[in-house]
ModelCIF file with pLDDT and N, C-alpha, C, O atoms, coordinates in Angstrom:
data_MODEL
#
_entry.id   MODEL 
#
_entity.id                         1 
_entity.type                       polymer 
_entity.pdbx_number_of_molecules   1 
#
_entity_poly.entity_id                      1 
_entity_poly.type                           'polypeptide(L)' 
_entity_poly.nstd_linkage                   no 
_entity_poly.nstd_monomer                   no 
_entity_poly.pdbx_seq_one_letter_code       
;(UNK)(UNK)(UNK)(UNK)(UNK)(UNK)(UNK)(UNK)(UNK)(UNK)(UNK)(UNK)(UNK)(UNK)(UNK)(UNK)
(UNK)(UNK)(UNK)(UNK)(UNK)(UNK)(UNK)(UNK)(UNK)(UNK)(UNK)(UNK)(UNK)(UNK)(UNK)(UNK)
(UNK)(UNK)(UNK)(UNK)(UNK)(UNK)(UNK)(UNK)(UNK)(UNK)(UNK)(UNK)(UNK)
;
_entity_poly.pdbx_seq_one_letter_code_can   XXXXXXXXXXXXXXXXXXXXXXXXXXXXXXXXXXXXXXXXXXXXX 
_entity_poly.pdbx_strand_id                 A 
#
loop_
_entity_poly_seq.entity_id 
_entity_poly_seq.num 
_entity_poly_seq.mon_id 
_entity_poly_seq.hetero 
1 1  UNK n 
1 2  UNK n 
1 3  UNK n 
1 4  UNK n 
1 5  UNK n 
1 6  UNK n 
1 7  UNK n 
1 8  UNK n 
1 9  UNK n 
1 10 UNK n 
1 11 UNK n 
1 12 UNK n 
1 13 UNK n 
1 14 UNK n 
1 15 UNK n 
1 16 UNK n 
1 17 UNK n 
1 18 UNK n 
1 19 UNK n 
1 20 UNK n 
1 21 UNK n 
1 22 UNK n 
1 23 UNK n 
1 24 UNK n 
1 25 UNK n 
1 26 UNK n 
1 27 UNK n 
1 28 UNK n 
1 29 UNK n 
1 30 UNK n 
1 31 UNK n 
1 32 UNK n 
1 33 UNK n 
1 34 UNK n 
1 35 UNK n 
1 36 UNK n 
1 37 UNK n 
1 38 UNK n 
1 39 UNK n 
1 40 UNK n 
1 41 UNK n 
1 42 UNK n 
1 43 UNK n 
1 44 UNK n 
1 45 UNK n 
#
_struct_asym.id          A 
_struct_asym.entity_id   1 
#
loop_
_ma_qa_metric.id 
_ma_qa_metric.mode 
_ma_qa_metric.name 
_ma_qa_metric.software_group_id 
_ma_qa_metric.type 
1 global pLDDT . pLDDT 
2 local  pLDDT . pLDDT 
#
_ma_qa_metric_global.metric_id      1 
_ma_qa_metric_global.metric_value   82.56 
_ma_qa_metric_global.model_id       1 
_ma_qa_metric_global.ordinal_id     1 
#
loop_
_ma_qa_metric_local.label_asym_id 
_ma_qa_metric_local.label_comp_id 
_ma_qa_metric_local.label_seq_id 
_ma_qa_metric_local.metric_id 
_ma_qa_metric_local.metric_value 
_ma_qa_metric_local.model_id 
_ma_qa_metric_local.ordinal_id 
A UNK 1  2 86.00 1 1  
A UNK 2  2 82.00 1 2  
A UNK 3  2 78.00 1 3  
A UNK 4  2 71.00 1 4  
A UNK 5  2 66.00 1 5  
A UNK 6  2 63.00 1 6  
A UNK 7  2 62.00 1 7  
A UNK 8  2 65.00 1 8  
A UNK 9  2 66.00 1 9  
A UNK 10 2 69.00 1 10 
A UNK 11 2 83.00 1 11 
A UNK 12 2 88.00 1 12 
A UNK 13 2 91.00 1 13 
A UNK 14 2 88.00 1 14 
A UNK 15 2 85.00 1 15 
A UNK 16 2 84.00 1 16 
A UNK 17 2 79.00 1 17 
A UNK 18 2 77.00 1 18 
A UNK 19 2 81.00 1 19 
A UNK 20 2 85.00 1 20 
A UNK 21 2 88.00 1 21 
A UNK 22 2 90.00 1 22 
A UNK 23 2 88.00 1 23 
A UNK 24 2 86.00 1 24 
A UNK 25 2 87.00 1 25 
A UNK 26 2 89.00 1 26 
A UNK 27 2 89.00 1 27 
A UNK 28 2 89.00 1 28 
A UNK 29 2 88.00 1 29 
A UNK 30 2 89.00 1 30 
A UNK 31 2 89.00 1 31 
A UNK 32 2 86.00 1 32 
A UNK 33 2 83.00 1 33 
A UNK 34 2 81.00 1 34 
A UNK 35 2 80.00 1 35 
A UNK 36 2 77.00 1 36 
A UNK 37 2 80.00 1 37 
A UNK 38 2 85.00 1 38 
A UNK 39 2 87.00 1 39 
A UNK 40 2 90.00 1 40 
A UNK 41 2 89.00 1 41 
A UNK 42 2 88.00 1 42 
A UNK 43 2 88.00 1 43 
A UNK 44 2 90.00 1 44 
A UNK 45 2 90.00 1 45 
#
loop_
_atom_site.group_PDB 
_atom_site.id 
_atom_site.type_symbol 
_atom_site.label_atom_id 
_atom_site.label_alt_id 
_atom_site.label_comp_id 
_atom_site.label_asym_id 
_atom_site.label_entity_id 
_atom_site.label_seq_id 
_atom_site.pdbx_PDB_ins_code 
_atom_site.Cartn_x 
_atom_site.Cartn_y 
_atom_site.Cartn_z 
_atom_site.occupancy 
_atom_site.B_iso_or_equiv 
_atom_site.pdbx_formal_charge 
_atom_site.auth_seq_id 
_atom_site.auth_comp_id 
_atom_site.auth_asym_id 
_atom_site.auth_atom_id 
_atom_site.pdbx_PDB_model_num 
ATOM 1   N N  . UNK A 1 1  ? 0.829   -1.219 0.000  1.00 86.00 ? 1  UNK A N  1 
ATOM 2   C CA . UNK A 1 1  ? 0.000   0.000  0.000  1.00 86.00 ? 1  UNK A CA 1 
ATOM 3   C C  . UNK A 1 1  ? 0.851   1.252  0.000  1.00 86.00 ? 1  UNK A C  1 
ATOM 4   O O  . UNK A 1 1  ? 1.886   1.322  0.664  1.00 86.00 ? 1  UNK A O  1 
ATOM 5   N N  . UNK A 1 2  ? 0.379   2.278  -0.787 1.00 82.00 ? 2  UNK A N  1 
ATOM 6   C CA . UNK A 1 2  ? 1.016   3.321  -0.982 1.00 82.00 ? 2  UNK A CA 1 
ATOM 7   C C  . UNK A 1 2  ? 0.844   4.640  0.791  1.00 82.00 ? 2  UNK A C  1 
ATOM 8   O O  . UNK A 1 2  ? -0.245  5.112  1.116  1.00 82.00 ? 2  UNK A O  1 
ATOM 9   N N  . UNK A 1 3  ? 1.872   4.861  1.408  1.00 78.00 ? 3  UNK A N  1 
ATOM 10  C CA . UNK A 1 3  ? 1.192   5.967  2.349  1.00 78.00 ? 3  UNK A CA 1 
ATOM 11  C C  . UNK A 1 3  ? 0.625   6.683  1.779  1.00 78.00 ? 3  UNK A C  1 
ATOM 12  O O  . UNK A 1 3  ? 0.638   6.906  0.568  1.00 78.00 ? 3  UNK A O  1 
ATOM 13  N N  . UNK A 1 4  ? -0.103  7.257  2.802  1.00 71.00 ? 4  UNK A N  1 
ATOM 14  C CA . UNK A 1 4  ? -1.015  8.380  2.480  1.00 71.00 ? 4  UNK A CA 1 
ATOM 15  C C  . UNK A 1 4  ? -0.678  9.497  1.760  1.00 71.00 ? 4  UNK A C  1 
ATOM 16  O O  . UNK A 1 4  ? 0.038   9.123  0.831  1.00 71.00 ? 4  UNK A O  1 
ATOM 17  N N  . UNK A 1 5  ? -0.784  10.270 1.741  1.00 66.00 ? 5  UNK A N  1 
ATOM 18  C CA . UNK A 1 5  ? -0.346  11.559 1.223  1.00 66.00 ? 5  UNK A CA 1 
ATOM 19  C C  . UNK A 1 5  ? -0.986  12.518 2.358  1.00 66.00 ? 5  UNK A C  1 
ATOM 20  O O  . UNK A 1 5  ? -2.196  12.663 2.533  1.00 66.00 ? 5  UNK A O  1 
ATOM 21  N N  . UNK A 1 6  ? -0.130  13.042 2.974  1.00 63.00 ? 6  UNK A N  1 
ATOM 22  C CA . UNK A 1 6  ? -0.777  14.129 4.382  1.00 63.00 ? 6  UNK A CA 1 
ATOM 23  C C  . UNK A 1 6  ? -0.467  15.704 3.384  1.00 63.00 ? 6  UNK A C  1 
ATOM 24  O O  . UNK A 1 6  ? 0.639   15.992 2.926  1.00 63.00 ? 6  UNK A O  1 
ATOM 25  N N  . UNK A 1 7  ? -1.788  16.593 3.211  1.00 62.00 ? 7  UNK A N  1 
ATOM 26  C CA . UNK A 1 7  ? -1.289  18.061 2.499  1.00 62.00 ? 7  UNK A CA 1 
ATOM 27  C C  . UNK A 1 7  ? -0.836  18.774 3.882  1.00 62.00 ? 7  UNK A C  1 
ATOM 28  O O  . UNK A 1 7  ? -1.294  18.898 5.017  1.00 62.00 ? 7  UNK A O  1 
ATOM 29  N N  . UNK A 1 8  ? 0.149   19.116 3.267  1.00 65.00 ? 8  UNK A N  1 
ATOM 30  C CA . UNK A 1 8  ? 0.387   20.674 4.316  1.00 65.00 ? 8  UNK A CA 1 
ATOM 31  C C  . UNK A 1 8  ? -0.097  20.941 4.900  1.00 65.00 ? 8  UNK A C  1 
ATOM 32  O O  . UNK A 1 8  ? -1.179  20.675 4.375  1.00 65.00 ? 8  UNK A O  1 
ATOM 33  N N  . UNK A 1 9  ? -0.428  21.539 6.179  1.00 66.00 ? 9  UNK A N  1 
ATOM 34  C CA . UNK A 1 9  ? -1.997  22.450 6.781  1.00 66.00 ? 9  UNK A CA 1 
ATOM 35  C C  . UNK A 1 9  ? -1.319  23.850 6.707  1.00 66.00 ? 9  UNK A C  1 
ATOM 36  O O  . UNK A 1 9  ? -0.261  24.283 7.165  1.00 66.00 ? 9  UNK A O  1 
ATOM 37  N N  . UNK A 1 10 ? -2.521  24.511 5.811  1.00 69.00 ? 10 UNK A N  1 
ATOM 38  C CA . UNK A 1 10 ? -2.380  25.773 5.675  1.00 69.00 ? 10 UNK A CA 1 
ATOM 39  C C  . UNK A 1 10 ? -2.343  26.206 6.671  1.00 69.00 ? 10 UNK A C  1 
ATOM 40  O O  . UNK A 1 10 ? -2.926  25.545 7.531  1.00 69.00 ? 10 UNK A O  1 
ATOM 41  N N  . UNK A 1 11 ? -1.584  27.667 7.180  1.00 83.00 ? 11 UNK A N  1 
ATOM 42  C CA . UNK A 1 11 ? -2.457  28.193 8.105  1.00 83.00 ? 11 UNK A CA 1 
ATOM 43  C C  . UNK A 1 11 ? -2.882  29.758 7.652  1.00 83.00 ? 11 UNK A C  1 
ATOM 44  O O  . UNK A 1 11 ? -2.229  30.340 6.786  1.00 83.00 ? 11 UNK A O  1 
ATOM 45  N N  . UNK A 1 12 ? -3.813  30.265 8.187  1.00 88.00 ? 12 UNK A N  1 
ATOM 46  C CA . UNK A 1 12 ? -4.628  31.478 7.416  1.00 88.00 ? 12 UNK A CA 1 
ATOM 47  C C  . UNK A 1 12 ? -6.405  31.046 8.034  1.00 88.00 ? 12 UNK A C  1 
ATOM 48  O O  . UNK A 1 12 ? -6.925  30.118 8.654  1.00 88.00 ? 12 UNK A O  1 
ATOM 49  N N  . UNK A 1 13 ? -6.767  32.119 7.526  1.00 91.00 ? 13 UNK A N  1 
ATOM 50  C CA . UNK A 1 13 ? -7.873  32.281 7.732  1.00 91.00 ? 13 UNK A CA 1 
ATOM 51  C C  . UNK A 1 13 ? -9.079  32.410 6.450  1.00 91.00 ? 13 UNK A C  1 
ATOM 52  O O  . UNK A 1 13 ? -8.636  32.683 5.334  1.00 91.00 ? 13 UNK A O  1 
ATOM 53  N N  . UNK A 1 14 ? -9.951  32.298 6.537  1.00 88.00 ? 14 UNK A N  1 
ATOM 54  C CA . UNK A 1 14 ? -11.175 32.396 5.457  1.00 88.00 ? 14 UNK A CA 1 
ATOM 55  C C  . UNK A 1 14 ? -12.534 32.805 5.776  1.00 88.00 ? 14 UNK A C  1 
ATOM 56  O O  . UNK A 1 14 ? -13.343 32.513 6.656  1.00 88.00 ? 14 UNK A O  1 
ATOM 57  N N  . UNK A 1 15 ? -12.517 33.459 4.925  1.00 85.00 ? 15 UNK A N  1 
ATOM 58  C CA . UNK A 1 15 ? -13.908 34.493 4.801  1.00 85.00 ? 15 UNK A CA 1 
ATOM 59  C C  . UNK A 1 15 ? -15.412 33.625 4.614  1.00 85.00 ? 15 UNK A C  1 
ATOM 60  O O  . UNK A 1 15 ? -15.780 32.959 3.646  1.00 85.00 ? 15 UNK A O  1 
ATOM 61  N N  . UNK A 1 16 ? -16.285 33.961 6.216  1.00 84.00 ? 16 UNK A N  1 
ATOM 62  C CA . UNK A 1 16 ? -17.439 33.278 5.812  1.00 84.00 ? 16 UNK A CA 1 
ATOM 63  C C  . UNK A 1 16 ? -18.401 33.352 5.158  1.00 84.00 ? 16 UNK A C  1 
ATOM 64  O O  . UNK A 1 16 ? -19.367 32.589 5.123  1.00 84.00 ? 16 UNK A O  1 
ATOM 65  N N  . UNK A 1 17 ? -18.103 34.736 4.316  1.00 79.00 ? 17 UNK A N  1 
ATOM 66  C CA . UNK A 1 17 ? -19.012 34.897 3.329  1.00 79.00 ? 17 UNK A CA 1 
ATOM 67  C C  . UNK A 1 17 ? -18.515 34.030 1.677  1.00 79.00 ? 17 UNK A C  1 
ATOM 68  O O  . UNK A 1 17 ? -19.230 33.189 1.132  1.00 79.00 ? 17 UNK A O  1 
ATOM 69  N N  . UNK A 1 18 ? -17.558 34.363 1.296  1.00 77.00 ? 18 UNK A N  1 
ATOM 70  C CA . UNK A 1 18 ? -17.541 34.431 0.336  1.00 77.00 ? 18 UNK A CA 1 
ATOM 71  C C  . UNK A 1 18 ? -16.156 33.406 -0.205 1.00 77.00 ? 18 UNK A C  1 
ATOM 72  O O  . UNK A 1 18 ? -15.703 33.177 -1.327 1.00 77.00 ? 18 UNK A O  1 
ATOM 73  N N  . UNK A 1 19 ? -15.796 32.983 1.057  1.00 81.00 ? 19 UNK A N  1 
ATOM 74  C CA . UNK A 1 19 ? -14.739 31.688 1.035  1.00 81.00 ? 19 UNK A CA 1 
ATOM 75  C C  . UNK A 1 19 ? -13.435 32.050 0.492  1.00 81.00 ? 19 UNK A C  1 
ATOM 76  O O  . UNK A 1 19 ? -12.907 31.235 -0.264 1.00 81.00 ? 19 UNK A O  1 
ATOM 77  N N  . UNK A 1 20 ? -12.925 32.972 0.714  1.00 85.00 ? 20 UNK A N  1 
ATOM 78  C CA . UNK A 1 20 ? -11.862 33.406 0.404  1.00 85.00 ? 20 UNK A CA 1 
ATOM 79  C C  . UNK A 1 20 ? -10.550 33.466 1.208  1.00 85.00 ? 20 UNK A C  1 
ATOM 80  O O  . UNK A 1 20 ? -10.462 34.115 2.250  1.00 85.00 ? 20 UNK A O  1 
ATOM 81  N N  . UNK A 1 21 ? -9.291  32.590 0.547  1.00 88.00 ? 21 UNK A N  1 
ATOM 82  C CA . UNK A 1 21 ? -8.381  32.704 1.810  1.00 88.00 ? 21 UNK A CA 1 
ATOM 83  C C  . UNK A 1 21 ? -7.389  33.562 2.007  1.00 88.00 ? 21 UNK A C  1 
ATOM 84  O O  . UNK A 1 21 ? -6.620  34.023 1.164  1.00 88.00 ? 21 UNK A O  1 
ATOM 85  N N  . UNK A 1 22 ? -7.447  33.839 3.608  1.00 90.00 ? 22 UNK A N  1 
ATOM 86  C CA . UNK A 1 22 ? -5.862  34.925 3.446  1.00 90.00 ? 22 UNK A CA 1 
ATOM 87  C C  . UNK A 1 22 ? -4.952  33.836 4.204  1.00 90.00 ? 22 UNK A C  1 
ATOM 88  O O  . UNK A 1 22 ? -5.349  33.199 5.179  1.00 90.00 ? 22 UNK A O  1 
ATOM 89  N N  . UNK A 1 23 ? -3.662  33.708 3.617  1.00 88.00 ? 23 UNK A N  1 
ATOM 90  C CA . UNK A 1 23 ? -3.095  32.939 4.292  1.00 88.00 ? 23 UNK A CA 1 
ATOM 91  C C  . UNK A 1 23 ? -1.701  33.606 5.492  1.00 88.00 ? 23 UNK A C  1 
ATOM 92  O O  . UNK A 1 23 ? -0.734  34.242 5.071  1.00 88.00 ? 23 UNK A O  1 
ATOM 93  N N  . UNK A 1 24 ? -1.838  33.398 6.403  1.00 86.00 ? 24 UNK A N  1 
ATOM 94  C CA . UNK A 1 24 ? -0.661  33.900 7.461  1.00 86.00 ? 24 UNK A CA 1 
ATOM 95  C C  . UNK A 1 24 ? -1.382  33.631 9.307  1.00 86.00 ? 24 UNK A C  1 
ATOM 96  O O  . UNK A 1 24 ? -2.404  33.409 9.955  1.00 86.00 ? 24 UNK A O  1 
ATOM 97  N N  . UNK A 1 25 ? -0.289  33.809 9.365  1.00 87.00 ? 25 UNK A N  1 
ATOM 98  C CA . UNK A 1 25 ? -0.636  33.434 11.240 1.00 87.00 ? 25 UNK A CA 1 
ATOM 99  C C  . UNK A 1 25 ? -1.645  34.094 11.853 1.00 87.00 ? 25 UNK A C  1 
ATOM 100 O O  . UNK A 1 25 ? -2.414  33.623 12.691 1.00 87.00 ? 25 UNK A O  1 
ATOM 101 N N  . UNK A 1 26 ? -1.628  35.353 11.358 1.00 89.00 ? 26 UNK A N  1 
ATOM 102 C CA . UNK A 1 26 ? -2.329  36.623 12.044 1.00 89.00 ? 26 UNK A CA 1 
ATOM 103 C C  . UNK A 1 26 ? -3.315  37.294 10.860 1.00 89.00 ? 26 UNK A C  1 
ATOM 104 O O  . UNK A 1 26 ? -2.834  37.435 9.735  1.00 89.00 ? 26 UNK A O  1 
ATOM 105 N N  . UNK A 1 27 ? -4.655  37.694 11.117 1.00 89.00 ? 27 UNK A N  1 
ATOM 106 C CA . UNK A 1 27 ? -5.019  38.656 9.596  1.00 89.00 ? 27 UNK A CA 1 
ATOM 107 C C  . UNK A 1 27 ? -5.161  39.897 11.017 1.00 89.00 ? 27 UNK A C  1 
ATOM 108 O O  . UNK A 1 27 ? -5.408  39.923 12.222 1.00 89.00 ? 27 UNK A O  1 
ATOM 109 N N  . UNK A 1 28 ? -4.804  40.827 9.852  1.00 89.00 ? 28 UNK A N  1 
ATOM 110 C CA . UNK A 1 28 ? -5.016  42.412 10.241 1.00 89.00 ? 28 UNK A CA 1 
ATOM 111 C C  . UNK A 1 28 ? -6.241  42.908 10.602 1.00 89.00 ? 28 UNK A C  1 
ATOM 112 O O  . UNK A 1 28 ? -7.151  43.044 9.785  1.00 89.00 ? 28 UNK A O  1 
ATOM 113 N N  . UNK A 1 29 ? -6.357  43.253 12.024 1.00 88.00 ? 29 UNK A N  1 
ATOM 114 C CA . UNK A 1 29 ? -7.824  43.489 12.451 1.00 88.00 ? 29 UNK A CA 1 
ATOM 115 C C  . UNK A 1 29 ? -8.376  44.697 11.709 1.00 88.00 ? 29 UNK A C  1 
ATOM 116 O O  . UNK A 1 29 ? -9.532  45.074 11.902 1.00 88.00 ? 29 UNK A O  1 
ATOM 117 N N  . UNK A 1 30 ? -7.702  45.195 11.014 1.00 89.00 ? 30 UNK A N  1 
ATOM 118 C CA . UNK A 1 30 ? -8.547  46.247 9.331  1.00 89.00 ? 30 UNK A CA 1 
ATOM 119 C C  . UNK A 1 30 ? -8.691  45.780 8.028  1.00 89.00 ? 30 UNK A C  1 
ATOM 120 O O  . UNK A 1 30 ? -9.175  46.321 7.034  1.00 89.00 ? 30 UNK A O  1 
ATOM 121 N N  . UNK A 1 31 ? -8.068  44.421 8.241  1.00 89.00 ? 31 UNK A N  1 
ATOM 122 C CA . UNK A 1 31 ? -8.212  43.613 7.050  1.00 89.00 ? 31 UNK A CA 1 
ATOM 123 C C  . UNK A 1 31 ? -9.779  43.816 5.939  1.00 89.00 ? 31 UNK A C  1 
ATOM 124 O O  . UNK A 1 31 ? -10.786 43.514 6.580  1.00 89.00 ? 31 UNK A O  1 
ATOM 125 N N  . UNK A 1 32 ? -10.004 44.137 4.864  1.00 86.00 ? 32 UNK A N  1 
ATOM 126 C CA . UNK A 1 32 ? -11.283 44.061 4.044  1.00 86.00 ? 32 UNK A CA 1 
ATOM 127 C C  . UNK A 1 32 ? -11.408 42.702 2.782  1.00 86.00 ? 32 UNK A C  1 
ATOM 128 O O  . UNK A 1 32 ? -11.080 42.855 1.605  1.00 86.00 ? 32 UNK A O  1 
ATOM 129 N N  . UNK A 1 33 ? -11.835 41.691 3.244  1.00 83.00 ? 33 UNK A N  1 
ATOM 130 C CA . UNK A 1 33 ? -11.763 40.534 1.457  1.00 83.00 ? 33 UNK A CA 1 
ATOM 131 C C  . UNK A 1 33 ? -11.952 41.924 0.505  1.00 83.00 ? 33 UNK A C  1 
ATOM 132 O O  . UNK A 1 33 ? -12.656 42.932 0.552  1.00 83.00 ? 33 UNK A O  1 
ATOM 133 N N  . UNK A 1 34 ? -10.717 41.281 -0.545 1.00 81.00 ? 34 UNK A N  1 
ATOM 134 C CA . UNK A 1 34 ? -11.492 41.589 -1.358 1.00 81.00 ? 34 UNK A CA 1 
ATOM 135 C C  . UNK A 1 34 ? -12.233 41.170 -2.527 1.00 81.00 ? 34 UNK A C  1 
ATOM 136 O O  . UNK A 1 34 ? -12.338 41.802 -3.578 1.00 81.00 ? 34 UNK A O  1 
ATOM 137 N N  . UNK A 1 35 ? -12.694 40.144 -2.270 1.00 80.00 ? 35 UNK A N  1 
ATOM 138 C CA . UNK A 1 35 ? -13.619 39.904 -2.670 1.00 80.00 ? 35 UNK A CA 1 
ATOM 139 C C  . UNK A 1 35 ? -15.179 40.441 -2.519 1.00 80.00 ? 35 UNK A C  1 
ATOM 140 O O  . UNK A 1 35 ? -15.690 41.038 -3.466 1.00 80.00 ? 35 UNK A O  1 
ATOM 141 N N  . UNK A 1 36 ? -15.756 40.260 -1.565 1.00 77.00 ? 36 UNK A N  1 
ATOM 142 C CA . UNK A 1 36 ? -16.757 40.514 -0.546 1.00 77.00 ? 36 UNK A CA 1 
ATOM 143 C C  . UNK A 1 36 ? -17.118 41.752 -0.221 1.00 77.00 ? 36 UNK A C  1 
ATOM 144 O O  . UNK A 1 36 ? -18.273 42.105 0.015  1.00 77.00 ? 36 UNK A O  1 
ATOM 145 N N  . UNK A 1 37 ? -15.850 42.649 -0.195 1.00 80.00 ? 37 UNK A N  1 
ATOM 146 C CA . UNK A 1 37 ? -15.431 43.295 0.540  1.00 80.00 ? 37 UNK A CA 1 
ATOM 147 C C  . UNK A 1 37 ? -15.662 43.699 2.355  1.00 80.00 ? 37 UNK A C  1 
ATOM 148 O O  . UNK A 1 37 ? -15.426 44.782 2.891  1.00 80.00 ? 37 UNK A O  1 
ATOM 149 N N  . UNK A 1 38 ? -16.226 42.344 3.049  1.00 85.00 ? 38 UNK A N  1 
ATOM 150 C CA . UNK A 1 38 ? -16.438 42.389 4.067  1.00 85.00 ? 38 UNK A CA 1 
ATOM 151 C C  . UNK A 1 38 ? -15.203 42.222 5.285  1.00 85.00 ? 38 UNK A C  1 
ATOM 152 O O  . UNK A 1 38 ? -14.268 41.495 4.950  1.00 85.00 ? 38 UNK A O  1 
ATOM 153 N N  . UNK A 1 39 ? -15.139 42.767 6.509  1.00 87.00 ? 39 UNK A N  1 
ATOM 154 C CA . UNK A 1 39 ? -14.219 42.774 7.381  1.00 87.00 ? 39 UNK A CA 1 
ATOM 155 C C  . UNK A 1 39 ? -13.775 41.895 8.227  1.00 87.00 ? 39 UNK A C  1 
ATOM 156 O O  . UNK A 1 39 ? -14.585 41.118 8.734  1.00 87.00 ? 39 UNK A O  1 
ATOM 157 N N  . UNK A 1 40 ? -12.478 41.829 8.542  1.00 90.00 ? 40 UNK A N  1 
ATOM 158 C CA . UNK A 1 40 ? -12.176 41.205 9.737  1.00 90.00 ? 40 UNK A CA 1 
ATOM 159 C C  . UNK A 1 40 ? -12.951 40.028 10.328 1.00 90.00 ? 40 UNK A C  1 
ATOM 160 O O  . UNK A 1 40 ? -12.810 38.817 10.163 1.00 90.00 ? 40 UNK A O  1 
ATOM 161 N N  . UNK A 1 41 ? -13.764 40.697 11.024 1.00 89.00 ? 41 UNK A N  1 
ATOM 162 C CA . UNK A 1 41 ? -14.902 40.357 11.308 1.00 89.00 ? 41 UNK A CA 1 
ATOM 163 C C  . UNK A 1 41 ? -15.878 39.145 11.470 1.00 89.00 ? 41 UNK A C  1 
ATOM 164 O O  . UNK A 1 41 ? -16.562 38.600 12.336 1.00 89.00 ? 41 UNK A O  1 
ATOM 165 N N  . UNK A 1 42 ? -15.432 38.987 9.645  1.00 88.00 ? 42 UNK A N  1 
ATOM 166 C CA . UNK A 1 42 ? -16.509 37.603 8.847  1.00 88.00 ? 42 UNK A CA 1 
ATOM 167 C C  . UNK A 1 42 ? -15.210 36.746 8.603  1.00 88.00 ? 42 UNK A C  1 
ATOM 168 O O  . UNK A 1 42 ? -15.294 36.162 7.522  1.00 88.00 ? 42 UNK A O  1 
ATOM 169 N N  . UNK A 1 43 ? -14.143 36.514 9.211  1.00 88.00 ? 43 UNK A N  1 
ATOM 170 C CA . UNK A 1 43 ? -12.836 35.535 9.067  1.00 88.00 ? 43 UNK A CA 1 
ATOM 171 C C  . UNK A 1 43 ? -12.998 34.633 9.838  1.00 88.00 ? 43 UNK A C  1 
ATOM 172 O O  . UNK A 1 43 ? -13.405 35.037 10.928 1.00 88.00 ? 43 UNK A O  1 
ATOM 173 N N  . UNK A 1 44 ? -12.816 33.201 9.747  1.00 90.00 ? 44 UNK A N  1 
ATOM 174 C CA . UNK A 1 44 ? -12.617 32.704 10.978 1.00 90.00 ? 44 UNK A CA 1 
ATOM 175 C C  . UNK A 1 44 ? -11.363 31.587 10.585 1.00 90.00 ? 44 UNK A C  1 
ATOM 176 O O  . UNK A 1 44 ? -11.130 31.210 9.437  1.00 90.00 ? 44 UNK A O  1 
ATOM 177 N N  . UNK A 1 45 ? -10.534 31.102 11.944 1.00 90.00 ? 45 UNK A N  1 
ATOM 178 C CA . UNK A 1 45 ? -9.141  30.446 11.338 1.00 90.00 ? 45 UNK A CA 1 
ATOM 179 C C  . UNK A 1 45 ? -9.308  29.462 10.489 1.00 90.00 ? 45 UNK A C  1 
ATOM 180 O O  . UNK A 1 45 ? -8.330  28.909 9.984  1.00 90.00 ? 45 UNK A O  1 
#
């Protein structure tokens, strides 16, 4: 049997609107998607 294949774990955060990722340890509590353009706020890790 072949092992698994384990991906990376990102780390970052993503937008619960609109699923968008920022990737880094920390997002900027003025951060705006831009996508969405919604804040901070709507991120979760």
């Amino acid at each position: 049997p072949k092992p698994a294949v384990t991906q990376e774990k990102k780390k970052g955060f993503v937008c619960k609107i609109c699923g968008y990722v920022y990737e880094g340890d920390t997002l900027p509590p003025d951060f705006i998607c831009p996508l969405c353009k919604h804040g901070a706020d709507d991120f979760e890790p």
